[in-house]
PDB file of N, CA and C in Angstrom:
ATOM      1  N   UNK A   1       3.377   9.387   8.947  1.00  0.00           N
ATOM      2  CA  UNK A   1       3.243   8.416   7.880  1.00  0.00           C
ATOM      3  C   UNK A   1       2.918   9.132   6.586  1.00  0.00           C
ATOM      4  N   UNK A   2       3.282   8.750   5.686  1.00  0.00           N
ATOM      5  CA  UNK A   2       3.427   9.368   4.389  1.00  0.00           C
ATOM      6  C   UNK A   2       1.993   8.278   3.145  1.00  0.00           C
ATOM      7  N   UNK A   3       1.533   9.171   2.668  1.00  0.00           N
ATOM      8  CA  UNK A   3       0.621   8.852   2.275  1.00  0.00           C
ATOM      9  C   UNK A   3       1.194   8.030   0.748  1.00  0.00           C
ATOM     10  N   UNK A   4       1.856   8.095   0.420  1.00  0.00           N
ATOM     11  CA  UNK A   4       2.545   7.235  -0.878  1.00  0.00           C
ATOM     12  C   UNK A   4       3.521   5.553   0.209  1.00  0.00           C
ATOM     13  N   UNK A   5       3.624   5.965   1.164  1.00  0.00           N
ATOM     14  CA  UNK A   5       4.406   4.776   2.302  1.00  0.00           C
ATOM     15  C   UNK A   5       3.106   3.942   2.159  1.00  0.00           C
ATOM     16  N   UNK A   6       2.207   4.719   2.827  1.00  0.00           N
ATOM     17  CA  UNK A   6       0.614   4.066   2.922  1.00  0.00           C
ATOM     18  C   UNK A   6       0.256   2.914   1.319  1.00  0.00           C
ATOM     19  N   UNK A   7       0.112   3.840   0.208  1.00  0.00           N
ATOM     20  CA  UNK A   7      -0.037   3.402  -1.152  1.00  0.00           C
ATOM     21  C   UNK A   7       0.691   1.958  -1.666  1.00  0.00           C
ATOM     22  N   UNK A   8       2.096   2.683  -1.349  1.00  0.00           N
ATOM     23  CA  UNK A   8       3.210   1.624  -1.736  1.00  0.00           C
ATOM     24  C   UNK A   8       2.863   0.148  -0.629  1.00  0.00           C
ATOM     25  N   UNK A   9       2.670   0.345   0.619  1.00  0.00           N
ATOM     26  CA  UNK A   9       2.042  -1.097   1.867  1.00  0.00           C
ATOM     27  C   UNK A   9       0.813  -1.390   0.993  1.00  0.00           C
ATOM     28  N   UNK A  10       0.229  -0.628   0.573  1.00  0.00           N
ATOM     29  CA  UNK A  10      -1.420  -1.585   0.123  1.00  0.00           C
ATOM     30  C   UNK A  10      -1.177  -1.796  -0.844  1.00  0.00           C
ATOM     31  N   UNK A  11      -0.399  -1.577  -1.329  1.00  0.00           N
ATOM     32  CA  UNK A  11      -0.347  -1.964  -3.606  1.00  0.00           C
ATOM     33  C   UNK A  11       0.106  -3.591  -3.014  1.00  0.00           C
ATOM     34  N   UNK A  12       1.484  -3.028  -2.271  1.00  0.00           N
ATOM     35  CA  UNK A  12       2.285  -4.353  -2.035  1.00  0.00           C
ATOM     36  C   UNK A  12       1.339  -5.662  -1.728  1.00  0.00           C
ATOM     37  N   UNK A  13       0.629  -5.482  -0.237  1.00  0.00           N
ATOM     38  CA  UNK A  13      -0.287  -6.272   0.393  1.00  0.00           C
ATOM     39  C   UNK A  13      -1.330  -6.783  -0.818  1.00  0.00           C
ATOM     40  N   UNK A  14      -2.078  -6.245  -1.718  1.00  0.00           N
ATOM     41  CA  UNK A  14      -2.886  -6.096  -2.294  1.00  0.00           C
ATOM     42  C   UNK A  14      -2.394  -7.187  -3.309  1.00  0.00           C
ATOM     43  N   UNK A  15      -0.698  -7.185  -3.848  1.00  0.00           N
ATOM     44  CA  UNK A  15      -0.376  -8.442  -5.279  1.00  0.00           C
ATOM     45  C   UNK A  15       0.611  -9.205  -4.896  1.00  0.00           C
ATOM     46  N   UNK A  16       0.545  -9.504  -3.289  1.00  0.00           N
ATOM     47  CA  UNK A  16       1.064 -10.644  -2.636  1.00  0.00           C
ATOM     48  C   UNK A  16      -0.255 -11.456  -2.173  1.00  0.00           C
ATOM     49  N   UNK A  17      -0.456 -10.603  -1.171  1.00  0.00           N
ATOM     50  CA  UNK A  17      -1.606 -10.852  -0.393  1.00  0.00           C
ATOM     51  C   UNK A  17      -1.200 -11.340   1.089  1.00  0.00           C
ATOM     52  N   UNK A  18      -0.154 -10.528   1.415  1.00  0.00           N
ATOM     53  CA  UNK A  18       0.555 -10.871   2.643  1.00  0.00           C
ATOM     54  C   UNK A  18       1.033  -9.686   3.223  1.00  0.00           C
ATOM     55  N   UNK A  19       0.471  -9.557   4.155  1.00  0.00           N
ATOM     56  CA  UNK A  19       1.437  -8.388   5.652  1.00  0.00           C
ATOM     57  C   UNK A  19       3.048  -8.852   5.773  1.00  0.00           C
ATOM     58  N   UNK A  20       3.300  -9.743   6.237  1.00  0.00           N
ATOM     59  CA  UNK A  20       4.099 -10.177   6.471  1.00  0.00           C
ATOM     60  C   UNK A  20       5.145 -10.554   5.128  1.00  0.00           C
ATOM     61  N   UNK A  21       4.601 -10.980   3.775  1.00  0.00           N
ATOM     62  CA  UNK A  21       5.375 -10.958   2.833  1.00  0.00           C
ATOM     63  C   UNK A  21       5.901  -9.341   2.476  1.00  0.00           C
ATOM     64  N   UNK A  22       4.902  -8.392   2.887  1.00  0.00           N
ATOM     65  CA  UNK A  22       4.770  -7.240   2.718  1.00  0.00           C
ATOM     66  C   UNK A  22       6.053  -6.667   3.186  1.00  0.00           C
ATOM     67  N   UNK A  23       5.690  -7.178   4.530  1.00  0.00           N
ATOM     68  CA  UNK A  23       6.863  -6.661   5.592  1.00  0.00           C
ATOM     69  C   UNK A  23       8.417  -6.870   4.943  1.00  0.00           C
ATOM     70  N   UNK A  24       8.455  -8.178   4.430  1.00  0.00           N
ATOM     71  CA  UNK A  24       9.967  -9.005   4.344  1.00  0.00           C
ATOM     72  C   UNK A  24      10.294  -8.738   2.832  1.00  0.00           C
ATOM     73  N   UNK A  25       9.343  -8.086   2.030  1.00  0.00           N
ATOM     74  CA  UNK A  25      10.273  -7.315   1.158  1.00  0.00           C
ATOM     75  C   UNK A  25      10.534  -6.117   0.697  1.00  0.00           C
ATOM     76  N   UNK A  26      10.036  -4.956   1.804  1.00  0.00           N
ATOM     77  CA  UNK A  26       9.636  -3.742   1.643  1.00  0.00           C
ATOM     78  C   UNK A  26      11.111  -3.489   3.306  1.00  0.00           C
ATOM     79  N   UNK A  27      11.432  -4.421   3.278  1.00  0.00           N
ATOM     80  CA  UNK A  27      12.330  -4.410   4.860  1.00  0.00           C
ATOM     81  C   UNK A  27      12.184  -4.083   5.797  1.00  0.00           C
ATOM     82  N   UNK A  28      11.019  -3.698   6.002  1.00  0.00           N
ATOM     83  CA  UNK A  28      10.522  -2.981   7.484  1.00  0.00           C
ATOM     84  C   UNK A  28       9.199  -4.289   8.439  1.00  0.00           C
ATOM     85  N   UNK A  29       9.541  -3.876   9.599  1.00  0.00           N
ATOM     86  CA  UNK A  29       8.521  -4.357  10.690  1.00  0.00           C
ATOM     87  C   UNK A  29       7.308  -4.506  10.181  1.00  0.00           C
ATOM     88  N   UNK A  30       7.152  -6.193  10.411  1.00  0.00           N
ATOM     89  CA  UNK A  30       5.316  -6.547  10.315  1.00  0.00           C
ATOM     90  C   UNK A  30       4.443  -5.624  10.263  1.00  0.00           C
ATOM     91  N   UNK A  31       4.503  -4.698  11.972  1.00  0.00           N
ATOM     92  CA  UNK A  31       3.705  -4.392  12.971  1.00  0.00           C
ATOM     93  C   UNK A  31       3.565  -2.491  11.936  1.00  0.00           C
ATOM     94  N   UNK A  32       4.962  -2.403  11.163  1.00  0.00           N
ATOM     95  CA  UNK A  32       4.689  -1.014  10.175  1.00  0.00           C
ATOM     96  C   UNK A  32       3.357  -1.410   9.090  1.00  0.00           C
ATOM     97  N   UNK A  33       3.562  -2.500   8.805  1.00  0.00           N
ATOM     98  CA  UNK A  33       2.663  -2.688   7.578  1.00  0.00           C
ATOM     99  C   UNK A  33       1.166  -2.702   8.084  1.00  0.00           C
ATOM    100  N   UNK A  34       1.052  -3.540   9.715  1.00  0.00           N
ATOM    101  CA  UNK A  34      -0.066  -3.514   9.768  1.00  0.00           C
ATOM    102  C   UNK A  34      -1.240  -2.446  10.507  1.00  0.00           C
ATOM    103  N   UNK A  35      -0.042  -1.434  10.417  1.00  0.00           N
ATOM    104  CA  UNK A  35      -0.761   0.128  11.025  1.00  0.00           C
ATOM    105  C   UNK A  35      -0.694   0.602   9.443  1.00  0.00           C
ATOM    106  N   UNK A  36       0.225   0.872   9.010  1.00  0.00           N
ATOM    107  CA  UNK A  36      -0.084   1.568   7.516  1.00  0.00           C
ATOM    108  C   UNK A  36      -1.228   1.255   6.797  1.00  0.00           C
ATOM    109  N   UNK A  37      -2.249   0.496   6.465  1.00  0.00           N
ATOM    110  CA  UNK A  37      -3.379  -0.280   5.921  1.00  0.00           C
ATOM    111  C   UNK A  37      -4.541   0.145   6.713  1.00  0.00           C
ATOM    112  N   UNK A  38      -4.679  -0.026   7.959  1.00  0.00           N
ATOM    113  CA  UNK A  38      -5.233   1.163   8.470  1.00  0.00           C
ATOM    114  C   UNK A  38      -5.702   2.347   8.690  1.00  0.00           C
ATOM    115  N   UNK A  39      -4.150   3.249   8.601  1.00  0.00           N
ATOM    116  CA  UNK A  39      -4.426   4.664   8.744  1.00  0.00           C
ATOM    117  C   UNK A  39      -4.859   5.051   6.849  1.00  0.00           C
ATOM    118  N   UNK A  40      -4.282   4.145   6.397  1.00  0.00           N
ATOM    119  CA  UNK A  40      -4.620   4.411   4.461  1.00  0.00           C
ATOM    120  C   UNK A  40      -6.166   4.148   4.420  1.00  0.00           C
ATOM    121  N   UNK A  41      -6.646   3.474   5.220  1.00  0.00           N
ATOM    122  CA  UNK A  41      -8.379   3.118   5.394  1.00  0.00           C
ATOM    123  C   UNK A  41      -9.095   4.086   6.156  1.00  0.00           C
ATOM    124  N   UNK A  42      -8.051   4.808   6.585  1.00  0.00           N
ATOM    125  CA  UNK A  42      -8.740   6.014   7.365  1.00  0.00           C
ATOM    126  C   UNK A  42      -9.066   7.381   6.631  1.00  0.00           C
ATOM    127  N   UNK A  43      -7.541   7.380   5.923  1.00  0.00           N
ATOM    128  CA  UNK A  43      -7.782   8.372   5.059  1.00  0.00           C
ATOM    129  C   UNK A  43      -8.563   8.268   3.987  1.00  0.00           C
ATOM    130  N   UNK A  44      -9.236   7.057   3.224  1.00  0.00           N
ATOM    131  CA  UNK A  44     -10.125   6.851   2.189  1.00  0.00           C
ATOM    132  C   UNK A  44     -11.190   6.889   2.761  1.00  0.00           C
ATOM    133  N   UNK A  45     -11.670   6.850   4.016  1.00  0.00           N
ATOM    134  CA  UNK A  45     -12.965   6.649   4.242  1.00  0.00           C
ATOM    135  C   UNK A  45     -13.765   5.010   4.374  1.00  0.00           C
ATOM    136  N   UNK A  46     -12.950   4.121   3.700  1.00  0.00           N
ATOM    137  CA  UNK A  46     -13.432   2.619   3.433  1.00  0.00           C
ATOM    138  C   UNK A  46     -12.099   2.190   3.756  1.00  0.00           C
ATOM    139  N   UNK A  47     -12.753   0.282   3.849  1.00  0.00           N
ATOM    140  CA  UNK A  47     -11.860  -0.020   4.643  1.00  0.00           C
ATOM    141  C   UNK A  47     -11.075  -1.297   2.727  1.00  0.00           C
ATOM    142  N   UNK A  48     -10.217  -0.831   2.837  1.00  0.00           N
ATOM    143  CA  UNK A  48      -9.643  -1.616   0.851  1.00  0.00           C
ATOM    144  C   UNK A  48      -9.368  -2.887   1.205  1.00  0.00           C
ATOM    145  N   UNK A  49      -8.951  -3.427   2.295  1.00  0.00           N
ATOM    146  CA  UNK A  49      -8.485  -5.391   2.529  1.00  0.00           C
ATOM    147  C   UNK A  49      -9.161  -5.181   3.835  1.00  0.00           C
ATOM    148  N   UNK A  50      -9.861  -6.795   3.333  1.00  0.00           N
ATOM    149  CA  UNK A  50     -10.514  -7.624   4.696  1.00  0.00           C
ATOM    150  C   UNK A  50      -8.894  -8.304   5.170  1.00  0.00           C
ATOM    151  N   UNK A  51      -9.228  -9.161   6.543  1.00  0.00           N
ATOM    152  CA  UNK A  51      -7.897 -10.289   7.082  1.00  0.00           C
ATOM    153  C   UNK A  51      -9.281 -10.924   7.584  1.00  0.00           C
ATOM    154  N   UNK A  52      -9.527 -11.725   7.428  1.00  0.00           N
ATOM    155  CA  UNK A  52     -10.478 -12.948   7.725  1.00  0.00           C
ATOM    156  C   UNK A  52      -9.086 -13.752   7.993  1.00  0.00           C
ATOM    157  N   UNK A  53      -8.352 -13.948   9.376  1.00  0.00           N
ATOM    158  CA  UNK A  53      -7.317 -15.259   9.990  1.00  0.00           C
ATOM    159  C   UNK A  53      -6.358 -14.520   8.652  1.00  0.00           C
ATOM    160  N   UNK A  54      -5.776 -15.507   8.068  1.00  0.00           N
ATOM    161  CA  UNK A  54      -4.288 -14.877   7.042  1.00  0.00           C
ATOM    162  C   UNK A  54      -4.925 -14.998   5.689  1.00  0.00           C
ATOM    163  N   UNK A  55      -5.650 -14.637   5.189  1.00  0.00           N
ATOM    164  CA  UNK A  55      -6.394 -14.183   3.678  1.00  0.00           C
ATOM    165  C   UNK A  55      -6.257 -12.835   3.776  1.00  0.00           C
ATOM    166  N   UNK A  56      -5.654 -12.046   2.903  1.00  0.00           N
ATOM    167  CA  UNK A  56      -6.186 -10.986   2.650  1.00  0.00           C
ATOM    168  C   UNK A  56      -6.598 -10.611   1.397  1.00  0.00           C
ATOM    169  N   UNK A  57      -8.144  -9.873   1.622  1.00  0.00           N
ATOM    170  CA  UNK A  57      -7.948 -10.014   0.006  1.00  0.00           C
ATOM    171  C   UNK A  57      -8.810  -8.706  -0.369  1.00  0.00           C
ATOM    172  N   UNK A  58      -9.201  -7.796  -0.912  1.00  0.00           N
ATOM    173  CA  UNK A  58      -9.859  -6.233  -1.401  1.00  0.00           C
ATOM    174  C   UNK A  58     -10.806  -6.425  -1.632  1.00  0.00           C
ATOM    175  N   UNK A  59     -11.229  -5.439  -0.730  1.00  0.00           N
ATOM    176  CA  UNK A  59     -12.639  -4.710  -0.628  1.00  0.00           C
ATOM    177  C   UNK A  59     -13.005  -3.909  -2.464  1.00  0.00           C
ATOM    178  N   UNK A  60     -14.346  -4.095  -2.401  1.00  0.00           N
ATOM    179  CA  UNK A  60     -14.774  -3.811  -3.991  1.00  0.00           C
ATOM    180  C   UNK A  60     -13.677  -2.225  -3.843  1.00  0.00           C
ATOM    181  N   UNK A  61     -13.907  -1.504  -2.688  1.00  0.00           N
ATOM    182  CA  UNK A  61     -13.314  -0.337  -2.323  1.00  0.00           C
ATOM    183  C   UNK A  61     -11.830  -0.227  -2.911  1.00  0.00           C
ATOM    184  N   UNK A  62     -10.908  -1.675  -2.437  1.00  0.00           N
ATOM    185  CA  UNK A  62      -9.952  -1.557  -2.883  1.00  0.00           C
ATOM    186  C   UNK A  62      -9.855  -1.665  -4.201  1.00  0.00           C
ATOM    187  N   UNK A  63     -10.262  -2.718  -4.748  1.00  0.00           N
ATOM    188  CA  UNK A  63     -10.339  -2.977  -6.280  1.00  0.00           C
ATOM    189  C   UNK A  63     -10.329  -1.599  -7.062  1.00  0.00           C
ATOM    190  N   UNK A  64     -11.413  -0.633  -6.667  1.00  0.00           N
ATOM    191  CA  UNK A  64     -11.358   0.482  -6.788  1.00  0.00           C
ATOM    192  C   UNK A  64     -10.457   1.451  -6.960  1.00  0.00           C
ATOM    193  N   UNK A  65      -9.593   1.509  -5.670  1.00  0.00           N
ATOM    194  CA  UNK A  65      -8.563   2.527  -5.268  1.00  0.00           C
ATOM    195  C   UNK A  65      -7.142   1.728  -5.878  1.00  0.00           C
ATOM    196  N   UNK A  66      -7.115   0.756  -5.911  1.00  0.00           N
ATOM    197  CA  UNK A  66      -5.873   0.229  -6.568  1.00  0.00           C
ATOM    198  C   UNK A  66      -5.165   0.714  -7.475  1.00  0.00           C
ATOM    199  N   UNK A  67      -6.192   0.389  -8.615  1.00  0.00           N
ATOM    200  CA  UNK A  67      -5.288   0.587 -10.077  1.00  0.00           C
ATOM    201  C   UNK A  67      -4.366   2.726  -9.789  1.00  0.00           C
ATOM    202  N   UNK A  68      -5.748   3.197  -9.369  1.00  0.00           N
ATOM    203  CA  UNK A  68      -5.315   4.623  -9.388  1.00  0.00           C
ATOM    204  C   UNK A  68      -3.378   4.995  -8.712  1.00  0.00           C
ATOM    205  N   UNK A  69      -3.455   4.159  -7.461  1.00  0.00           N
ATOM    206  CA  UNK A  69      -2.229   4.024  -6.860  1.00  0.00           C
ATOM    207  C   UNK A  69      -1.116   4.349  -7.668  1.00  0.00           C
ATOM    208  N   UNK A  70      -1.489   3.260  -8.602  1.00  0.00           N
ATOM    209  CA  UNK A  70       0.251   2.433  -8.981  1.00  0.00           C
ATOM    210  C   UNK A  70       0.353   4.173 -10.270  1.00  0.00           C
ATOM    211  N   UNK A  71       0.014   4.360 -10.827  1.00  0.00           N
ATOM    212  CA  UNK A  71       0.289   5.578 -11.366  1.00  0.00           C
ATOM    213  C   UNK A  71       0.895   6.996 -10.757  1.00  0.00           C
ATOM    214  N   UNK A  72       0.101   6.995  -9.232  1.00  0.00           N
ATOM    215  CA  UNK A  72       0.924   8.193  -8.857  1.00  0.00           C
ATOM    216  C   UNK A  72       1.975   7.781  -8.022  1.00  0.00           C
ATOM    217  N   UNK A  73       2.230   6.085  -6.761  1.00  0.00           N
ATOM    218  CA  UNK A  73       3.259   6.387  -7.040  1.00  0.00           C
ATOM    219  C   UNK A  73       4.716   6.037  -8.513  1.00  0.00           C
ATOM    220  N   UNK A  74       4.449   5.467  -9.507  1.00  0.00           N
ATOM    221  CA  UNK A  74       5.054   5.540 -10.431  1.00  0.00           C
ATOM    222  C   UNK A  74       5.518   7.224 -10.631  1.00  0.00           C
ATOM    223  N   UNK A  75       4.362   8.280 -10.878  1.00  0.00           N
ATOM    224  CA  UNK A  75       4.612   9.575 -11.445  1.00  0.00           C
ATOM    225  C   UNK A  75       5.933   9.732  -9.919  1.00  0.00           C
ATOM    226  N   UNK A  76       5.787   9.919  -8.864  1.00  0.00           N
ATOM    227  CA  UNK A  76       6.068  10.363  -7.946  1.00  0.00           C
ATOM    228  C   UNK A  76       8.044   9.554  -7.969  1.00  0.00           C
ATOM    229  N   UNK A  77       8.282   8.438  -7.893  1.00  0.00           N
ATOM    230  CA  UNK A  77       9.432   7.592  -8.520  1.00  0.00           C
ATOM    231  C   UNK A  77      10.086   8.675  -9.917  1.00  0.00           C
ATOM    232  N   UNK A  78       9.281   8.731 -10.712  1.00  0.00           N
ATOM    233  CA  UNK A  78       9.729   9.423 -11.994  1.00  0.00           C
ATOM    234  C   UNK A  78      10.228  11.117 -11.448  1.00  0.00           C
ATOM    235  N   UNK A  79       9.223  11.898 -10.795  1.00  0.00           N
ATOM    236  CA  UNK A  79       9.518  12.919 -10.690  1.00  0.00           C
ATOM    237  C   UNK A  79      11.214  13.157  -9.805  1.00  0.00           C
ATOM    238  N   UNK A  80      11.249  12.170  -8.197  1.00  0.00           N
ATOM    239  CA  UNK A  80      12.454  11.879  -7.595  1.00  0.00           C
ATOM    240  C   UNK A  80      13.728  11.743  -8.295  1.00  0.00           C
ATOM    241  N   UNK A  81      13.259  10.642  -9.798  1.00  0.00           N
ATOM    242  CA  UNK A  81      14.695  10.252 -10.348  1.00  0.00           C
ATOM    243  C   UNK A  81      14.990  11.275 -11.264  1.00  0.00           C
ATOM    244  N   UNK A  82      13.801  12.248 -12.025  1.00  0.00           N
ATOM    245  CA  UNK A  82      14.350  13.681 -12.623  1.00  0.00           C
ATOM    246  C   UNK A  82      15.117  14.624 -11.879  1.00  0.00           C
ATOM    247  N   UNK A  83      14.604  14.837 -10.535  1.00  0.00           N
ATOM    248  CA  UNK A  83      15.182  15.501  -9.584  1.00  0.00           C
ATOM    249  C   UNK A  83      17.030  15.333  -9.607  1.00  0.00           C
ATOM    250  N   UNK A  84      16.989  13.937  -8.749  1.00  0.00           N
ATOM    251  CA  UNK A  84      18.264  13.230  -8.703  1.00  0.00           C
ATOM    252  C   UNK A  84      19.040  13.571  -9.677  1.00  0.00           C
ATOM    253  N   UNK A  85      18.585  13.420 -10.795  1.00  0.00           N
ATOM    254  CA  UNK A  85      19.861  13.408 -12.142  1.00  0.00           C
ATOM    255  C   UNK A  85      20.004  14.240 -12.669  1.00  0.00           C
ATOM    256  N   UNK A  86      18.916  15.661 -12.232  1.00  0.00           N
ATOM    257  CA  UNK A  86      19.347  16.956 -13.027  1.00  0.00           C
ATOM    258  C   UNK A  86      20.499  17.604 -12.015  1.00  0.00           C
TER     259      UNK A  86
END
Protein backbone atom coordinates (compact mmCIF):
# COMPACT_ATOMS: atom_id res chain seq x y z
CA UNK A 1 0.00 0.00 0.00
CA UNK A 2 1.28 3.25 -0.95
CA UNK A 3 1.28 5.90 1.41
CA UNK A 4 -0.20 8.81 -0.96
CA UNK A 5 -3.16 5.66 -1.94
CA UNK A 6 -3.52 5.85 1.95
CA UNK A 7 -3.69 10.03 1.83
CA UNK A 8 -5.73 10.20 -1.31
CA UNK A 9 -8.67 7.23 0.77
CA UNK A 10 -8.61 9.64 3.85
CA UNK A 11 -8.72 13.12 2.09
CA UNK A 12 -11.52 11.38 0.03
CA UNK A 13 -13.39 9.73 3.19
CA UNK A 14 -12.67 12.82 5.18
CA UNK A 15 -14.95 15.54 2.33
CA UNK A 16 -17.55 12.96 1.63
CA UNK A 17 -17.70 11.30 4.71
CA UNK A 18 -18.26 7.94 3.20
CA UNK A 19 -16.20 4.54 2.73
CA UNK A 20 -18.34 3.45 0.44
CA UNK A 21 -18.87 6.85 -1.46
CA UNK A 22 -15.12 6.63 -1.20
CA UNK A 23 -15.06 3.37 -2.73
CA UNK A 24 -17.58 4.28 -5.81
CA UNK A 25 -15.62 7.13 -6.88
CA UNK A 26 -12.07 6.34 -6.46
CA UNK A 27 -13.34 2.78 -8.40
CA UNK A 28 -12.00 0.39 -6.23
CA UNK A 29 -13.48 -2.19 -3.52
CA UNK A 30 -15.27 -0.96 -0.28
CA UNK A 31 -13.24 -3.51 1.64
CA UNK A 32 -9.71 -1.37 -0.16
CA UNK A 33 -10.89 1.74 1.44
CA UNK A 34 -11.64 0.22 4.61
CA UNK A 35 -8.09 -1.31 5.23
CA UNK A 36 -6.38 1.81 3.75
CA UNK A 37 -7.70 4.20 6.81
CA UNK A 38 -6.34 1.89 9.00
CA UNK A 39 -2.99 1.05 7.97
CA UNK A 40 -2.78 5.29 7.33
CA UNK A 41 -3.76 5.25 11.30
CA UNK A 42 -1.06 3.05 11.80
CA UNK A 43 1.41 4.83 10.21
CA UNK A 44 0.45 8.25 12.05
CA UNK A 45 0.34 6.81 15.25
CA UNK A 46 -3.52 8.17 15.88
CA UNK A 47 -6.42 7.01 14.81
CA UNK A 48 -7.84 10.48 12.03
CA UNK A 49 -11.87 9.09 11.55
CA UNK A 50 -14.09 7.63 14.14
CA UNK A 51 -17.24 5.13 12.29
CA UNK A 52 -19.67 5.31 15.16
CA UNK A 53 -22.52 2.78 12.72
CA UNK A 54 -22.16 5.04 9.14
CA UNK A 55 -20.91 8.63 10.47
CA UNK A 56 -17.66 9.21 9.79
CA UNK A 57 -16.24 12.00 10.91
CA UNK A 58 -12.16 13.28 12.18
CA UNK A 59 -10.44 12.86 14.92
CA UNK A 60 -8.98 16.43 16.26
CA UNK A 61 -5.87 14.11 14.87
CA UNK A 62 -7.37 14.18 11.58
CA UNK A 63 -8.39 17.73 11.40
CA UNK A 64 -4.81 18.00 12.01
CA UNK A 65 -3.24 15.75 9.41
CA UNK A 66 -5.66 16.78 6.71
CA UNK A 67 -5.01 20.05 5.42
CA UNK A 68 -1.09 18.90 5.24
CA UNK A 69 -2.26 15.93 2.78
CA UNK A 70 -3.88 17.72 0.07
CA UNK A 71 -0.53 19.66 -0.70
CA UNK A 72 1.73 16.78 -1.05
CA UNK A 73 -0.49 14.78 -2.81
CA UNK A 74 -1.17 17.85 -5.17
CA UNK A 75 2.97 18.44 -5.28
CA UNK A 76 3.24 14.66 -6.07
CA UNK A 77 0.20 14.92 -9.24
CA UNK A 78 2.34 18.03 -10.37
CA UNK A 79 5.68 16.38 -10.20
CA UNK A 80 4.03 12.93 -12.36
CA UNK A 81 2.46 15.39 -14.96
CA UNK A 82 6.12 17.26 -15.36
CA UNK A 83 7.53 13.92 -15.72
CA UNK A 84 4.86 12.76 -18.37
CA UNK A 85 5.22 15.79 -20.63
CA UNK A 86 8.88 16.32 -20.60
Amino acid sequence: MSRFDAMQHFIRVADLGSFADTADQLGVARPVVTRRIPALAENLGVKPITRPKRQHTLTNAGVVSLEPCRPILQASADAESDVIAS
